[in-house]
Protein backbone atom coordinates (compact mmCIF):
# COMPACT_ATOMS: atom_id res chain seq x y z
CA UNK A 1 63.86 113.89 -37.43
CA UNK A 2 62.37 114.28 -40.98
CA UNK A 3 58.43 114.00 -40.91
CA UNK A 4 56.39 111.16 -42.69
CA UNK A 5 52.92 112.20 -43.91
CA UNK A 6 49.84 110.06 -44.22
CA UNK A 7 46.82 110.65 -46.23
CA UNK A 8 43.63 109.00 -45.70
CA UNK A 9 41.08 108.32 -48.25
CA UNK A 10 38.31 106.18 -46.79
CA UNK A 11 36.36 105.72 -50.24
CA UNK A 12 36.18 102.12 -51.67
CA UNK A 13 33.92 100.47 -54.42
CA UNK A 14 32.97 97.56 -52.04
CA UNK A 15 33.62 96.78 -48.47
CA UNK A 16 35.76 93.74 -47.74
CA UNK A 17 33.94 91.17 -45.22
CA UNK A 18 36.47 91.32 -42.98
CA UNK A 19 37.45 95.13 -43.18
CA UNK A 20 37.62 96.69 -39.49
CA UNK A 21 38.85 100.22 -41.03
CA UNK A 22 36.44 103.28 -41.19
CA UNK A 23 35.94 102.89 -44.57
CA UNK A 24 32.73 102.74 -47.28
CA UNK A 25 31.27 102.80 -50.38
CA UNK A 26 30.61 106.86 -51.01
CA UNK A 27 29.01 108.46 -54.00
CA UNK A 28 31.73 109.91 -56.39
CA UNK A 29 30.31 113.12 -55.89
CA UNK A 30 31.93 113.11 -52.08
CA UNK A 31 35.38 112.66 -53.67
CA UNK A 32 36.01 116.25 -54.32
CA UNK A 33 34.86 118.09 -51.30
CA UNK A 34 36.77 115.77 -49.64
CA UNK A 35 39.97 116.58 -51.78
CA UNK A 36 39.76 120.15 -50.97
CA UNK A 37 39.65 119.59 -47.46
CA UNK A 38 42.36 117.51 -47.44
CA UNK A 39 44.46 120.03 -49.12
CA UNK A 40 42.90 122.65 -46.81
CA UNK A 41 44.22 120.72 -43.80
CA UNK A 42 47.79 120.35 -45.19
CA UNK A 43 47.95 124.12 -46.02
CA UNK A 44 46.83 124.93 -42.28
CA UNK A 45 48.68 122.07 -40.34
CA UNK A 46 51.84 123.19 -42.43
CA UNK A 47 51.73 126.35 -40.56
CA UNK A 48 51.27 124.85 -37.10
CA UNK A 49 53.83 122.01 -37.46
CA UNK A 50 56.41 124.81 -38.79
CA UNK A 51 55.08 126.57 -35.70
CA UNK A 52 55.92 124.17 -33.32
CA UNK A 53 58.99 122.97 -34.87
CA UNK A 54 60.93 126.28 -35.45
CA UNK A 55 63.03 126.52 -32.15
CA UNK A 56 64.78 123.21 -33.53
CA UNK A 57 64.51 123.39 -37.17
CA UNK A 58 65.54 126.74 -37.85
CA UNK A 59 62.12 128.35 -38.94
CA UNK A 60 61.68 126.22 -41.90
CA UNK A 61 60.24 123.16 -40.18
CA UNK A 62 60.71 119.50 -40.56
CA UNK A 63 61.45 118.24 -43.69
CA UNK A 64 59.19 115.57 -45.02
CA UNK A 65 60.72 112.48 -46.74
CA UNK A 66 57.90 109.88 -47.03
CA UNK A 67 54.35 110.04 -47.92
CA UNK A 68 51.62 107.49 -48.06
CA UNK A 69 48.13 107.77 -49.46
CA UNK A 70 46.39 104.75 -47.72
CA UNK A 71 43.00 103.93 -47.37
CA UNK A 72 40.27 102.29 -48.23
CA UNK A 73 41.18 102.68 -51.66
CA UNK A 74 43.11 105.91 -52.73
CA UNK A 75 43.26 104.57 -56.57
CA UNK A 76 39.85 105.78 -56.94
CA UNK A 77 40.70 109.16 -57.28
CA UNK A 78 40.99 110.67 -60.57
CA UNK A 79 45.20 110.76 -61.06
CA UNK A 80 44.29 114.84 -60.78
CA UNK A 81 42.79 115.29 -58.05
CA UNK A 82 46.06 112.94 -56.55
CA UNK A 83 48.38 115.17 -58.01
CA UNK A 84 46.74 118.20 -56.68
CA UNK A 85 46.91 116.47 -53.09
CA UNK A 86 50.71 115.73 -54.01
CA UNK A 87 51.56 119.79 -55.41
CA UNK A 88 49.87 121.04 -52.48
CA UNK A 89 51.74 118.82 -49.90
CA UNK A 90 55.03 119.81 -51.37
CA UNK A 91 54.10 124.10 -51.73
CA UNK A 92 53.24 123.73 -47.90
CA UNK A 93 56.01 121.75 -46.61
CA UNK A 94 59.66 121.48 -47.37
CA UNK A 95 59.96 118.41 -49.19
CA UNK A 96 62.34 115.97 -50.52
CA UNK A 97 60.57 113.22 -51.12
CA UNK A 98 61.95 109.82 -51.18
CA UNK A 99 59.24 107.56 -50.76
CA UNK A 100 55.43 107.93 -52.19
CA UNK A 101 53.24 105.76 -51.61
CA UNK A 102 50.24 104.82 -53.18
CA UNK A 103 47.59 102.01 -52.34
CA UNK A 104 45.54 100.74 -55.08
CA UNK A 105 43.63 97.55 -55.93
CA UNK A 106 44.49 95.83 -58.68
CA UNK A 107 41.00 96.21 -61.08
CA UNK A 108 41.49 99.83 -60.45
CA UNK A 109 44.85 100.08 -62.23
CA UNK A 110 44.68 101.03 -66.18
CA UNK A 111 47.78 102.32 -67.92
CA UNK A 112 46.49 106.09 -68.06
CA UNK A 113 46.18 105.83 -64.46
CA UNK A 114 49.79 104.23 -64.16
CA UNK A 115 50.96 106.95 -66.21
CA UNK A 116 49.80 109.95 -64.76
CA UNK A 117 50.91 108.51 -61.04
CA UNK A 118 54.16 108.41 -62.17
CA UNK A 119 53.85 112.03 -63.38
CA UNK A 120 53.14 112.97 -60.20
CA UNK A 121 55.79 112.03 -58.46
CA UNK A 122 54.37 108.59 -56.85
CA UNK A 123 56.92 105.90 -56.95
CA UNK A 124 55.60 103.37 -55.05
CA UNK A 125 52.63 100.98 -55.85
CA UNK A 126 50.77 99.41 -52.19
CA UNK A 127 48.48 96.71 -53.66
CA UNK A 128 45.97 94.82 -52.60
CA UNK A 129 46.28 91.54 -53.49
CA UNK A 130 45.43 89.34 -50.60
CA UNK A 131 44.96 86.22 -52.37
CA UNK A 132 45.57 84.24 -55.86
CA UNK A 133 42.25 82.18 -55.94
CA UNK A 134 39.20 84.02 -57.58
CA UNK A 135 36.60 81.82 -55.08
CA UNK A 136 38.78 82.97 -51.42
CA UNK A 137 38.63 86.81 -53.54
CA UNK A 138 34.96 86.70 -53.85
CA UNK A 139 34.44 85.45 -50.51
CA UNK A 140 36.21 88.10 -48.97
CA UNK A 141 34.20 90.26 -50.90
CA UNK A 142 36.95 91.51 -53.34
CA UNK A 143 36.11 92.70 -56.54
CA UNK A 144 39.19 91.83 -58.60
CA UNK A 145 39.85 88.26 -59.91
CA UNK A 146 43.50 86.20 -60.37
CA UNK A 147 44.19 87.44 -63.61
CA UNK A 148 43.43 91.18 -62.70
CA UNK A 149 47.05 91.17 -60.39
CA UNK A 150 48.79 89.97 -63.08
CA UNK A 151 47.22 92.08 -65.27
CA UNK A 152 47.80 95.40 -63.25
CA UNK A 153 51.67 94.35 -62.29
CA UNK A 154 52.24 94.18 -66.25
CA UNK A 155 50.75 97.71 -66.53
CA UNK A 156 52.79 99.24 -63.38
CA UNK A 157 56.11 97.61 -64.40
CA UNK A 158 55.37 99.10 -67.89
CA UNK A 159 54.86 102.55 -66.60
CA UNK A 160 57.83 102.31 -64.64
CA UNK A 161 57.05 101.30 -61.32
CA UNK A 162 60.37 99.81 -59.38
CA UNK A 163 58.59 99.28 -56.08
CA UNK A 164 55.60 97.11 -55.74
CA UNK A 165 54.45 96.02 -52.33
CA UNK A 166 52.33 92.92 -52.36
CA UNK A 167 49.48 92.16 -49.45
CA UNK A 168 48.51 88.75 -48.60
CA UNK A 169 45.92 87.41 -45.61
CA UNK A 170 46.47 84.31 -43.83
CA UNK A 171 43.15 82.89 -42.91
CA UNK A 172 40.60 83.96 -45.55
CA UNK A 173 37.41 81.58 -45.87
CA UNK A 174 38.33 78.84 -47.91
CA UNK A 175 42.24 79.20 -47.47
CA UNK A 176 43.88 75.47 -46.97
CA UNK A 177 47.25 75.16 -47.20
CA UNK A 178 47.64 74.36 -50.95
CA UNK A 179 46.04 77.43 -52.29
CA UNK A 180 48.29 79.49 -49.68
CA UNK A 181 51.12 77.41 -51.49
CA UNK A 182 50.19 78.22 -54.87
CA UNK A 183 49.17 82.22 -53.84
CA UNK A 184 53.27 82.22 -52.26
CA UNK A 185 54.23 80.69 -55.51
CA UNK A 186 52.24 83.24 -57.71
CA UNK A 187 53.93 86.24 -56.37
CA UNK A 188 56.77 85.18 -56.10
CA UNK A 189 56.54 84.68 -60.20
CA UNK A 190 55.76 88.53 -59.95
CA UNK A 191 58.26 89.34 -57.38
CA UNK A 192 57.31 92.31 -55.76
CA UNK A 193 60.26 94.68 -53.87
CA UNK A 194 58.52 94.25 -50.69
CA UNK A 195 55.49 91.75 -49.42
CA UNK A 196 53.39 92.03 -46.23
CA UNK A 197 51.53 89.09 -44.68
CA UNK A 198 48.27 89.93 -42.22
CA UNK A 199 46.41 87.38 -40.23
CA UNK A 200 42.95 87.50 -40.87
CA UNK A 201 41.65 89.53 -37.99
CA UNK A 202 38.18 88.30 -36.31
CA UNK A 203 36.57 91.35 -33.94
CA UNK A 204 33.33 93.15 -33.59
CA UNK A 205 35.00 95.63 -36.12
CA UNK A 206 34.25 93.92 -39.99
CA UNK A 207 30.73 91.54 -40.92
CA UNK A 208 32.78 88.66 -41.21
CA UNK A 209 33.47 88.91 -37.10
CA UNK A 210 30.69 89.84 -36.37
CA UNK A 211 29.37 86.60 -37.67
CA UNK A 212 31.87 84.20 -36.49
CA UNK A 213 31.15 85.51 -32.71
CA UNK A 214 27.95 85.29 -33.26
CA UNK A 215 28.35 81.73 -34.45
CA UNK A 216 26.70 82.08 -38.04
CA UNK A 217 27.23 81.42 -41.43
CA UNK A 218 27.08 84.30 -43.48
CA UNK A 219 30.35 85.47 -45.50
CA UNK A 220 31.43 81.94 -45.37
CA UNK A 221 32.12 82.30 -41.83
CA UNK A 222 32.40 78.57 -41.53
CA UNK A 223 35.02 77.82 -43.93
CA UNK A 224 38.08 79.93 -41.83
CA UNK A 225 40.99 78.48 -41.54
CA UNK A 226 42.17 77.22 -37.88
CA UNK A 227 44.80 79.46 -35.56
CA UNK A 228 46.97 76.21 -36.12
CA UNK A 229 46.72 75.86 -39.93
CA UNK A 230 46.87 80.39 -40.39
CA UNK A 231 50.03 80.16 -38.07
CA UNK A 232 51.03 77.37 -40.26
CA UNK A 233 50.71 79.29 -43.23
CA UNK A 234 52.86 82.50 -42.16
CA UNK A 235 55.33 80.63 -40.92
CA UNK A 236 55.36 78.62 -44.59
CA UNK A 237 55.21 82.34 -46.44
CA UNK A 238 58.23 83.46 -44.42
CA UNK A 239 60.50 80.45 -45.36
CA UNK A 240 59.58 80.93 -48.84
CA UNK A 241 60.39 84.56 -49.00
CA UNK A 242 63.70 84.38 -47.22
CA UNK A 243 64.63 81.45 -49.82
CA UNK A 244 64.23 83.85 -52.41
CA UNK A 245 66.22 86.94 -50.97
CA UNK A 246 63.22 88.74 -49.05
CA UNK A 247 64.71 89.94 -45.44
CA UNK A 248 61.94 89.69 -43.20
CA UNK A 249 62.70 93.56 -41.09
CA UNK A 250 59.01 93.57 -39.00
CA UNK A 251 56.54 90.85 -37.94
CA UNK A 252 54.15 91.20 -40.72
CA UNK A 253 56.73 92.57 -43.39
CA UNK A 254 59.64 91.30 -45.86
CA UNK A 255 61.67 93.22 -48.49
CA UNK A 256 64.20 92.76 -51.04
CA UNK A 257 67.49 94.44 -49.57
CA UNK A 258 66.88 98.35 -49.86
CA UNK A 259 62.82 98.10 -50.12
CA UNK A 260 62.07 98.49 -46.51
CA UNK A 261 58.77 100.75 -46.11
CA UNK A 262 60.85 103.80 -45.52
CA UNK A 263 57.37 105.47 -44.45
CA UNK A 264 55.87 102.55 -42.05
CA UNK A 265 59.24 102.56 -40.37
CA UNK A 266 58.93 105.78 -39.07
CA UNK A 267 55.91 104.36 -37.11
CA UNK A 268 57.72 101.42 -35.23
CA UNK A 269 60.39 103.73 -34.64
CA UNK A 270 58.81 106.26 -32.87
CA UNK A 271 59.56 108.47 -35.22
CA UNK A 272 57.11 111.88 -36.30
CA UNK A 273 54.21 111.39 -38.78
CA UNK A 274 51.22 113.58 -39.46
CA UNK A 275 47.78 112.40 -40.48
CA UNK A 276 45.53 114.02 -42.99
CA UNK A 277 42.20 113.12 -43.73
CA UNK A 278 38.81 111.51 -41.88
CA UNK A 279 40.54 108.72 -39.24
CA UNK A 280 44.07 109.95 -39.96
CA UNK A 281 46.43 109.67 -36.67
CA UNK A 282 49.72 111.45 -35.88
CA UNK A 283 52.62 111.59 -33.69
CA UNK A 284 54.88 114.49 -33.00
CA UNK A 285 57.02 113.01 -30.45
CA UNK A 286 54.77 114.18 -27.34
CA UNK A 287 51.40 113.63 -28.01
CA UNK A 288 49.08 111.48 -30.47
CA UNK A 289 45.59 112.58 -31.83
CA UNK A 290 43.39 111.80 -34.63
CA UNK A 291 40.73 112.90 -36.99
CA UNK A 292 37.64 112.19 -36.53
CA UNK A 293 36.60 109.22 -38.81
CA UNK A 294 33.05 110.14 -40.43
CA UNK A 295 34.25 112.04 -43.90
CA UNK A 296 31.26 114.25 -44.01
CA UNK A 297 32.24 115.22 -39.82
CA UNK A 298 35.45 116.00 -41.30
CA UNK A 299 34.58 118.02 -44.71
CA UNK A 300 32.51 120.11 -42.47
CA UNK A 301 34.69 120.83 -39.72
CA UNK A 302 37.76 121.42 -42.36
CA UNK A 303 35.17 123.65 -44.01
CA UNK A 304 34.08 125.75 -41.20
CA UNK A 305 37.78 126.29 -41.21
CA UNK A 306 38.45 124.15 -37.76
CA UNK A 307 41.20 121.69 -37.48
CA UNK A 308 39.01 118.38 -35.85
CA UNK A 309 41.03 116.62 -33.89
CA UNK A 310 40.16 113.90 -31.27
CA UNK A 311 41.76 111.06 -28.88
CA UNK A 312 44.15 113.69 -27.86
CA UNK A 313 46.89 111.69 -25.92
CA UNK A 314 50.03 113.53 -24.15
CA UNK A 315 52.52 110.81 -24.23
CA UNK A 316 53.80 110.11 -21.01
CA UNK A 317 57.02 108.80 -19.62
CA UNK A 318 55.55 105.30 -18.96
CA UNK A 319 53.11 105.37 -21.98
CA UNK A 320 56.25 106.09 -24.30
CA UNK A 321 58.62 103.37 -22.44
CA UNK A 322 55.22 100.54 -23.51
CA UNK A 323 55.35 101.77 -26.78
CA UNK A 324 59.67 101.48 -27.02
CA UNK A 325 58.89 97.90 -26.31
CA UNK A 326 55.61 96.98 -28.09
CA UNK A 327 56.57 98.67 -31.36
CA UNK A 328 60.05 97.70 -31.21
CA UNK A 329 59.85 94.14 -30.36
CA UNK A 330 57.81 94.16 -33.78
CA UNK A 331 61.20 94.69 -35.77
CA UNK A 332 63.25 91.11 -36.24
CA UNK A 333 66.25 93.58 -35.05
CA UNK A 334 64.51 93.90 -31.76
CA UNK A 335 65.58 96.85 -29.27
CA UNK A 336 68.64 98.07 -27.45
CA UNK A 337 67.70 96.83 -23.89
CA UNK A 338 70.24 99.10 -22.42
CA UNK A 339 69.36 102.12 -24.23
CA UNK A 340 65.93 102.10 -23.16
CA UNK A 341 66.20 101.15 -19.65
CA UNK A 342 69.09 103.95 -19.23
CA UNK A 343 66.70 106.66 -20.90
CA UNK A 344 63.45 105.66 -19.19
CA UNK A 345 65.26 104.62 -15.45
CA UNK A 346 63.63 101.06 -15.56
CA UNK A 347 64.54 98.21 -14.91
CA UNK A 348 63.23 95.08 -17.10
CA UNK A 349 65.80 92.31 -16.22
CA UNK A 350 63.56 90.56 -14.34
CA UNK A 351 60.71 90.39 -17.12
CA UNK A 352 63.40 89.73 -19.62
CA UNK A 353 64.41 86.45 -17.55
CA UNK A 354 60.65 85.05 -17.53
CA UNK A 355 60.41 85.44 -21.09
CA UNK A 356 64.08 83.89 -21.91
CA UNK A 357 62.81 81.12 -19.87
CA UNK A 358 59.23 80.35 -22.12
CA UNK A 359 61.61 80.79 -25.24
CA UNK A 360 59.40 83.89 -26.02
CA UNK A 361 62.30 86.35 -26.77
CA UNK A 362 66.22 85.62 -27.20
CA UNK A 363 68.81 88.20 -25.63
CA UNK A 364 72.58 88.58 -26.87
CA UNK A 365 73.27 90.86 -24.47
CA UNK A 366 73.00 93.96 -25.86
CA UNK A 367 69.40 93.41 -28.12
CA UNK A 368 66.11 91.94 -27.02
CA UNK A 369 63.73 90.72 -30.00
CA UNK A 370 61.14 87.91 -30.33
CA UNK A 371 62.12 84.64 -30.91
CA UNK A 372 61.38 83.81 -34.60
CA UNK A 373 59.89 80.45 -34.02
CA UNK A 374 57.13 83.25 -31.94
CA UNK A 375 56.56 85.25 -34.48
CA UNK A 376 53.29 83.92 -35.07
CA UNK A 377 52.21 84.82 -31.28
CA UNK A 378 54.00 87.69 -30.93
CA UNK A 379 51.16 88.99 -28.66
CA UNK A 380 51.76 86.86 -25.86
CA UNK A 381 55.14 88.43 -25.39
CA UNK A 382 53.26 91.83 -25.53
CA UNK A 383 51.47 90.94 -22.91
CA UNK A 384 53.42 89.72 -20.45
CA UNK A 385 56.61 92.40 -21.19
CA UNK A 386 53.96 95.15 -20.86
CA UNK A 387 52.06 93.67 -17.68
C-alpha cells in the first residue's frame, strides 16, 4: 500500500477553550529548531521505513501519495520553512504526491502566503472555520471574526486553490439552532469541496471541560448547547449538505463527489501512515507508536540524533479485528462482514443480531454499517460490537 505522511506542528497564536490537542502558544523563535528536526526525522525515518519495507517493495520503499501538515496551526510557518519541510519529504521518499494538505486558520491566510503554498506543491486548504457568528468565535477563544473566512476563501480561490475543506463544531457556547442554520447556510454560499462536522467534545483534556465538570462558569461554560439540540444540529447539517450534492463517506465528514480526504482515509482503512513531529502517531500495519508530545522533548531528542518514540503498541490479532470494526463502522459504506470474520476466524453473528434488533446498525447481507438515523450516537454501537 502507498504510505500517507503526517506532520505535526503544535504551534498556535491562541489556544481554543475547548482544544484537547497538545498544542500552545510558543515563541516564534521555537519555530525553526523545530523545522529542522522535523526534517531531520523524515531524512532518518526514510531510511528505516525503506528498511523495513524492501523485501516487498523492491528496495525503493513505499511510495507516498498523501501528506498532511496538521496541527495546532501549521499556517504559522513562514511559506519557507513549509516548503523546505515539503523538498525534504519528497528527496527522502519516493513521492507522487496527490494530496497535500495544509491546515490553516482563516486570519492567518494573506495572498503572499496563498501564493507561495501553491508554489510548493500544497493543493489542499484544511480550515478552521468552526463557526459563522463573531460572539460563538470569541467564546471559543478564536481569533478570527465572520468576515475573516470569507475574506481568506476569496484569497485561496484566487491563488488557485480547488480543494477547500471547511470545519464546523456542533455545540459551541452560545450555539442555538438558528445561528447553526445561518453558519450551514454561510458555507454553503462558499461551498467548500469537502466539510467536516465535530461535536463539541467536553473532557478533562481543554479549559472549557474542565469547567463544565467542575460545574463553573468560566469560558461561557453555561451557555452549551444540550446533547439533544448538538445531535439536532448534525443531523440538520447533514440534510443540508446532501441537498446540495455533498456525499456524506465517514461519520463526521462530507464531500463533493471526488473530494474525499484521500489522506484521512488511509486512517479508517487501516491503511500505513507515518507521523512526524512532537505527538505525531503512525501505523505500519503491525504496530502503532508515537512521538512524544512536549516540542522541546522532541527537538532535543531529534537533536541528540535519537528517534523518540513512545506508546509502542504491536498490533495484535484481536486488537486489529476491534479496530476493522470501530474504524470501519465510521465509513457510511460500513464493512464487509464476511471478509473480516473469514480473515480474523470470528464469529460476530450473534452481536450483529442484538444490534439489528435496537436499530443500531442495518445488514444487507453482505455489509454491516450504522444506521444513519445513529449517526449521532455512533458510540453506543462501539460499545456494545466491541464488548
Amino acid at each position: 500500500m502507498n504510505l500517507g505522511i503526517y506532520i505535526q506542528v503544535p504551534f498556535c497564536q491562541s489556544k481554543c477553550t475547548y482544544c484537547n490537542f497538545h498544542t500552545g502558544v510558543f515563541a516564534r523563535s521555537l519555530y525553526d529548531p523545530y523545522v529542522a528536526a522535523i526534517c531531520h526525522e523524515l531524512t532518518v525515518r526514510s531510511a528505516a521505513w525503506r528498511a523495513a519495507s524492501a523485501p516487498s517493495q523492491g528496495g525503493d520503499g513505499p511510495i507516498v501519495d498523501t501528506v498532511y501538515i496538521g496541527g495546532g496551526t501549521p499556517s504559522l510557518l513562514e511559506p519557507t520553512a513549509l516548503a523546505r519541510i515539503l523538498v525534504t519529504l519528497c528527496a527522502s521518499f519516493c513521492c507522487q504526491l496527490e494530496e497535500v494538505t495544509l491546515e490553516a486558520d482563516p486570519e492567518t491566510v494573506t495572498p503572499e502566503k496563498a501564493a507561495a503554498w501553491r508554489a510548493a506543491g500544497i493543493n489542499r486548504i484544511s480550515m478552521g472555520v468552526q463557526s459563522f457568528h463573531d460572539r460563538e468565535l470569541s467564546a471559543a477563544g478564536r481569533l478570527h471574526g465572520r468576515e475573516d473566512i470569507f475574506h481568506a476563501t476569496r484569497i485561496l480561490r484566487e491563488a488557485g486553490f480547488g480543494n477547500l475543506s471547511f470545519d464546523l463544531i456542533a455545540g459551541l457556547p452560545h450555539q442555538t439552532a438558528a445561528s447553526w442554520e445561518d453558519s450551514l447556510e454561510n458555507l454553503l454560499r462558499l461551498r467548500p469541496e469537502h466539510v467536516s462536522v465535530y461535536l463539541i467534545e467536553i473532557d478533562e483534556g481543554s479549559r472549557l471541560g474542565r469547567e463544565v465538570l467542575a460545574g463553573g462558569g468560566r469560558y461561557s461554560a453555561a451557555a452549551l448547547p444540550g446533547d439533544d439540540a448538538m445531535a439536532e444540529f448534525y443531523e440538520r447539517a447533514g440534510t443540508r449538505l446532501a441537498a446540495e450534492g455533498y456525499e456524506h463517506y465517514e461519520i463526521s465528514n462530507w464531500g463533493l463527489p471526488g473530494f474525499q480526504s484521500r489522506h484521512n482515509l488511509k486512517y479508517w482503512r487501516r491503511e500505513p501512515y507515518l507521523g512526524i513531529g512532537a505527538g505525531a502517531h503512525s501505523f505500519d500495519g503491525q504496530a502503532r507508536w508515537a512521538n512524544p508530545h512536549d516540542s522541546a522533548a522532541y527537538v532535543t531528542a531529534i537533536e541528540a540524533g535519537n528517534l523518540p518514540a513512545e506508546q509502542y503498541e504491536v498490533i495484535t490479532p484481536q486488537v486489529a479485528l476491534d479496530e476493522e470494526l470501530f474504524l470501519g463502522l465510521r465509513q457510511l459504506e460500513g464493512i464487509d462482514l464476511g471478509r473480516i470474520e473469514k480473515q480474523y476466524n470470528a464469529s460476530l453473528r450473534g452481536r450483529v443480531e442484538a444490534l439489528l434488533e435496537t436499530g443500531l446498525v442495518e445488514f444487507d447481507g453482505t455489509r454491516l454499517r450504522l444506521a444513519p438515523s445513529r449517526l449521532a450516537v455512533a458510540n453506543e454501537v462501539f460499545v456494545e460490537l466491541l464488548g
